[in-house]
Protein backbone atom coordinates (compact mmCIF):
# COMPACT_ATOMS: atom_id res chain seq x y z
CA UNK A 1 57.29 -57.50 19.04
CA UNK A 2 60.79 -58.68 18.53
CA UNK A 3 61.88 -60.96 15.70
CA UNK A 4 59.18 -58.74 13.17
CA UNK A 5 57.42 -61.94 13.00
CA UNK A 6 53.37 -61.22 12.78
CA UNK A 7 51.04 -62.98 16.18
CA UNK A 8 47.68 -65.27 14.85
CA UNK A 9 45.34 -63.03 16.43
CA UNK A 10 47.63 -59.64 14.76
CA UNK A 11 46.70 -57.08 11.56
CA UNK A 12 47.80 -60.08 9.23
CA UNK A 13 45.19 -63.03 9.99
CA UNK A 14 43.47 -64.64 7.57
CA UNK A 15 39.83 -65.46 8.33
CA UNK A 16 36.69 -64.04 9.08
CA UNK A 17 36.09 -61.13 11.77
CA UNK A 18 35.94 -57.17 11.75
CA UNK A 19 38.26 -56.22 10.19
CA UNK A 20 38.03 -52.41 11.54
CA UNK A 21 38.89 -54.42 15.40
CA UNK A 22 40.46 -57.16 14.21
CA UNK A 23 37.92 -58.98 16.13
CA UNK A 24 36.27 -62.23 14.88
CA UNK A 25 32.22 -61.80 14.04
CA UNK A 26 30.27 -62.63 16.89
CA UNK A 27 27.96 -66.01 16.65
CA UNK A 28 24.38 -65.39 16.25
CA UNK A 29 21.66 -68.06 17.05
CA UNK A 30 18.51 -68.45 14.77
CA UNK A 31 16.26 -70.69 13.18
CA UNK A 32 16.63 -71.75 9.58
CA UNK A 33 13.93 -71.64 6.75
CA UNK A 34 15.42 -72.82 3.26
CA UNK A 35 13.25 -74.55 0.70
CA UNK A 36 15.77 -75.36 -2.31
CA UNK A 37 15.49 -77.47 -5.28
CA UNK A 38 17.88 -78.73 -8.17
CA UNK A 39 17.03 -79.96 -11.75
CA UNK A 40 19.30 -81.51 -14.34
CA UNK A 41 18.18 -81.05 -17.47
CA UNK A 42 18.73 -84.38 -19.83
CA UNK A 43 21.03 -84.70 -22.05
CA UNK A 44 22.34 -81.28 -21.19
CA UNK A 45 25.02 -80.32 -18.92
CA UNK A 46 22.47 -77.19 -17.31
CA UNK A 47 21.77 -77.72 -13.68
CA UNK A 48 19.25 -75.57 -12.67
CA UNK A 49 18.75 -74.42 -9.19
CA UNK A 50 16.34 -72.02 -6.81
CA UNK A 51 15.90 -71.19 -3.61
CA UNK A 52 13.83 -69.50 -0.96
CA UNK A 53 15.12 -67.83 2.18
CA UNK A 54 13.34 -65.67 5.19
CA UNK A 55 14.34 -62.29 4.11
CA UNK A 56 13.85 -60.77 7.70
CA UNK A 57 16.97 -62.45 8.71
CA UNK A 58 18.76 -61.71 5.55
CA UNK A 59 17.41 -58.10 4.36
CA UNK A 60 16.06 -56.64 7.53
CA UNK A 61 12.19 -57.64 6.31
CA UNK A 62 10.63 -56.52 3.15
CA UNK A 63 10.06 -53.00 3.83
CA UNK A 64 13.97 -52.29 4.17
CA UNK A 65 15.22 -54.56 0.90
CA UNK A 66 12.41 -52.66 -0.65
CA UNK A 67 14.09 -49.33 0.11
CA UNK A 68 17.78 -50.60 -0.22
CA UNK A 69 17.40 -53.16 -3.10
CA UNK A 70 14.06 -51.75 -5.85
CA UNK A 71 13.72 -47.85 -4.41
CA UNK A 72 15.10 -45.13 -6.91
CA UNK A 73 18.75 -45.28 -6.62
CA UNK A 74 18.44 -48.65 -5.35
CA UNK A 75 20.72 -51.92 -6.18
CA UNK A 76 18.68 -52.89 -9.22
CA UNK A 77 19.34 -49.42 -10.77
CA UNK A 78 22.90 -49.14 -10.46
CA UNK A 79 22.76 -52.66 -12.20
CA UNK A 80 20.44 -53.02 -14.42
CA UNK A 81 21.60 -51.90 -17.61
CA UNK A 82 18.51 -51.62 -20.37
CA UNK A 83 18.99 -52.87 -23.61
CA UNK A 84 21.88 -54.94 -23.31
């Protein structure tokens, strides 16, 4: 490339994609399950908030963020911290 200017599509994009290929992440179609809810407490600036989501689409199913997530050596043991 002459000029040493840098292409949209080049090494230097901003934006979502692989960034291994340089390729943008490829669409996937699903349905959506969400339950959420928000509370303001009065006379408090604390909003609380909580929500539900269908962990096979997220996690893989239960048996897998079991494994990856609560398992020895999992997520929740390299943060969890006791007595802090």
């Amino acid at each position: 490339m002459s000029g040493g200017g840098k292409t949209a599509g080049g090494p230097d994009r901003h934006g979502p994609g692989n960034q291994e290929t340089d390729q943008p992440f490829k669409p996937t179609e699903s349905e959506q399950e969400e339950i959420g809810v928000k509370y303001l407490l009065p006379n408090s600036n604390t909003l609380l908030t909580a929500a539900l989501f269908n962990i096979d689409q997220m996690f893989g199913g239960w048996q897998t963020a079991q494994k990856t997530h609560f398992a020895d050596g999992g997520t929740f043991d390299q943060i969890y911290r006791p007595g802090r």
